[in-house]
N, C-alpha and C. Protein backbone atom coordinates (compact mmCIF):
# COMPACT_ATOMS: atom_id res chain seq x y z
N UNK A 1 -14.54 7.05 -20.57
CA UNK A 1 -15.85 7.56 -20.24
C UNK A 1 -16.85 6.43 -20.03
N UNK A 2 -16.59 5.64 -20.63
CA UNK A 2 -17.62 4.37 -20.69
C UNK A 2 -17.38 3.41 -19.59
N UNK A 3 -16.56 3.90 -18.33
CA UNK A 3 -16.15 3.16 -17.15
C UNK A 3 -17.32 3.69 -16.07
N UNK A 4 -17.02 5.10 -16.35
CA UNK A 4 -18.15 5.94 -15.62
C UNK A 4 -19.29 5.46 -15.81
N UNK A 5 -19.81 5.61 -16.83
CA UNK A 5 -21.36 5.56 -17.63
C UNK A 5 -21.10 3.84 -17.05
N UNK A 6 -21.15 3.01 -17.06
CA UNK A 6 -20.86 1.70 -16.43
C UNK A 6 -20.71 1.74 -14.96
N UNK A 7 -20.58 2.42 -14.17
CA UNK A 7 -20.61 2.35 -12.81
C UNK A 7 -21.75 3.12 -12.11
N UNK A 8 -21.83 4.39 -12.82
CA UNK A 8 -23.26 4.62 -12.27
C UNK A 8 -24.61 3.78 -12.64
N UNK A 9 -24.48 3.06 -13.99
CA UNK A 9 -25.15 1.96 -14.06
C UNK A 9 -25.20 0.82 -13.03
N UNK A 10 -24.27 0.77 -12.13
CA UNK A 10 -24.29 -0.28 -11.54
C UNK A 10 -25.27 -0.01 -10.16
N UNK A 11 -24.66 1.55 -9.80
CA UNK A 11 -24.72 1.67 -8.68
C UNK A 11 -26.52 1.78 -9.06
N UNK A 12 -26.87 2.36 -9.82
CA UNK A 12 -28.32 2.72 -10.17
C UNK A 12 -29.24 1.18 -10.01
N UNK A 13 -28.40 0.64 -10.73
CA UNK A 13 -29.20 -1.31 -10.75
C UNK A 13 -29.18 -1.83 -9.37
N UNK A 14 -28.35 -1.99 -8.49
CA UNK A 14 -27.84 -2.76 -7.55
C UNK A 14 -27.52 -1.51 -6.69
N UNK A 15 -27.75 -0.48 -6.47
CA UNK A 15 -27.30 -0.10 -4.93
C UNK A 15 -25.99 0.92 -4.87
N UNK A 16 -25.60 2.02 -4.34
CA UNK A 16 -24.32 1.86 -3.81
C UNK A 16 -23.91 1.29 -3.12
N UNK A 17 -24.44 0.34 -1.48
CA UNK A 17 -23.43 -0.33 -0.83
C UNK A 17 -23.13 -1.38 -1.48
N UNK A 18 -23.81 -2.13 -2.19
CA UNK A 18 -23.09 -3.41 -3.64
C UNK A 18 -22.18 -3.39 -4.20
N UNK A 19 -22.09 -1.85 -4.93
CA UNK A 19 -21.33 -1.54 -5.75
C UNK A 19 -20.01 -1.36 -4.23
N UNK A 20 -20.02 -0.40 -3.88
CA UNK A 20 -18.78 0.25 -3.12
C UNK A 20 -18.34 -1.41 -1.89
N UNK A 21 -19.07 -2.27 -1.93
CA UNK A 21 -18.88 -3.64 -1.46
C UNK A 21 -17.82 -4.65 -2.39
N UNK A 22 -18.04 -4.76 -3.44
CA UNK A 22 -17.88 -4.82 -4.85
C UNK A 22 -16.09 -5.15 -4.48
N UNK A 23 -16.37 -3.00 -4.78
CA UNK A 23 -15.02 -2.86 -5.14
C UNK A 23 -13.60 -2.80 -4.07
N UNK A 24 -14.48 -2.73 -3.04
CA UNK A 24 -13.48 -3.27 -2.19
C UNK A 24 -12.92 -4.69 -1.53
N UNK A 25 -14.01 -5.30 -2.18
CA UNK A 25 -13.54 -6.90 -2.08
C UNK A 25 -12.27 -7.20 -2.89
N UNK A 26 -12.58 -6.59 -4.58
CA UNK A 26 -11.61 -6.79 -5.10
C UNK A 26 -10.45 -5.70 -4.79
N UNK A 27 -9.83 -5.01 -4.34
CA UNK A 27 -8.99 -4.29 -4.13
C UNK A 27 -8.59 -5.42 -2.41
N UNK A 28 -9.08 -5.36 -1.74
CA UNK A 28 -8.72 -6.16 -0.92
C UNK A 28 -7.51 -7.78 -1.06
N UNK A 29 -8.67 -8.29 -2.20
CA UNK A 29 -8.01 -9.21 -2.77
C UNK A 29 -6.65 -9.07 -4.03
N UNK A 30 -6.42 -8.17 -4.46
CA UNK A 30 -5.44 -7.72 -4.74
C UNK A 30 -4.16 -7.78 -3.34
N UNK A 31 -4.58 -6.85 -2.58
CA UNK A 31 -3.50 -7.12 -1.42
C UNK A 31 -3.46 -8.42 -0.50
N UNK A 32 -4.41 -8.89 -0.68
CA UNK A 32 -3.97 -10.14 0.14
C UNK A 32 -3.31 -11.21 -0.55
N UNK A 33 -3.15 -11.56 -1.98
CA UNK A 33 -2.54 -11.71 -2.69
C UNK A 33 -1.02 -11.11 -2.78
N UNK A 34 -0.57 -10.34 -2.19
CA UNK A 34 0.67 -9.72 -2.66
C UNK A 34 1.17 -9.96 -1.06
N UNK A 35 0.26 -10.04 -0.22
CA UNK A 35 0.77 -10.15 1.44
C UNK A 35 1.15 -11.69 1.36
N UNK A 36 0.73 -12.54 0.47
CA UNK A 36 0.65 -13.86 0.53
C UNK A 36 1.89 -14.42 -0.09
N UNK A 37 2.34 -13.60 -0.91
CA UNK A 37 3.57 -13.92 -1.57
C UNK A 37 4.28 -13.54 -0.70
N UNK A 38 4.24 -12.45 -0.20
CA UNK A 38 5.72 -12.15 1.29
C UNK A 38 5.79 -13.29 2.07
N UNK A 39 4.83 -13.39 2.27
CA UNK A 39 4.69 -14.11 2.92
C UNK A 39 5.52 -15.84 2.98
N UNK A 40 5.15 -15.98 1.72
CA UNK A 40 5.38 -17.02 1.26
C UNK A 40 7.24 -16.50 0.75
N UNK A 41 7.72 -16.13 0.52
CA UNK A 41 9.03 -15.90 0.09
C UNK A 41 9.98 -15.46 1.76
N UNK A 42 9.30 -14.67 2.83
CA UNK A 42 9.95 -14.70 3.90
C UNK A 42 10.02 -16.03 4.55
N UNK A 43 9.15 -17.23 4.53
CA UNK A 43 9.13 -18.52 4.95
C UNK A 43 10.24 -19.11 4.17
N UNK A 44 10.39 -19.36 3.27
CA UNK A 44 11.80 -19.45 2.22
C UNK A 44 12.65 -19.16 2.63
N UNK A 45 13.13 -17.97 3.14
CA UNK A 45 14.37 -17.25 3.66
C UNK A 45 14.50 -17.69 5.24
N UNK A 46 13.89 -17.85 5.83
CA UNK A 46 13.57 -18.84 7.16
C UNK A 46 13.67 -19.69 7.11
N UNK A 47 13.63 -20.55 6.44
CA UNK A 47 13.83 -22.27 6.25
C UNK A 47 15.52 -22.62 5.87
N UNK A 48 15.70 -21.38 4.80
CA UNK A 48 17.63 -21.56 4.51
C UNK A 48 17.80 -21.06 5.53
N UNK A 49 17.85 -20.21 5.87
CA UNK A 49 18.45 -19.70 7.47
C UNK A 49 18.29 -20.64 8.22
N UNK A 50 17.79 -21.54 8.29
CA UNK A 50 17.88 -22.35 9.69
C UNK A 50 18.30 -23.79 8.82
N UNK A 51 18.44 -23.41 8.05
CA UNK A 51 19.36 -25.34 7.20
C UNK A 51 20.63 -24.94 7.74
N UNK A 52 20.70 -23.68 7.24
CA UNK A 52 22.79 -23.25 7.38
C UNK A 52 23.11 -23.45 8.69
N UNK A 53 22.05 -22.99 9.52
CA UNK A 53 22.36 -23.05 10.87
C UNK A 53 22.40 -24.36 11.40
N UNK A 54 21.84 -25.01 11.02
CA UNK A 54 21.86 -26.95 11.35
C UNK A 54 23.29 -27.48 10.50
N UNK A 55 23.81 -26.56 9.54
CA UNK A 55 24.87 -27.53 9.34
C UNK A 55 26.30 -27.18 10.04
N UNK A 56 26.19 -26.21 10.70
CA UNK A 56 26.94 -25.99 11.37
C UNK A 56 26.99 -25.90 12.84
């Protein structure tokens, strides 16, 4: 309950587009974070794939 009572506080202090700005920055950044690791682990799997392929 005290998440609520804390967010309409916010929105009341600062705005709703702040608030609803806010929270989609961080939810954003959550996924770009997780796109970044694919990211980063499919480059990995691309790099052995093409060693094996150079040694043969």
């Amino acid at each position: 309950m005290s998440d609520i009572s804390n967010l309409i506080n916010m929105v009341n202090n600062s705005g709703f587009p702040i608030v609803i700005s806010i929270y989609l920055l961080l939810r954003f950044e959550k996924r770009l974070e997780s796109l970044n690791t694919t990211i980063q682990n499919i480059s990995t799997k691309i790099e052995k794939i093409l060693r094996l392929n150079k040694k043969d």
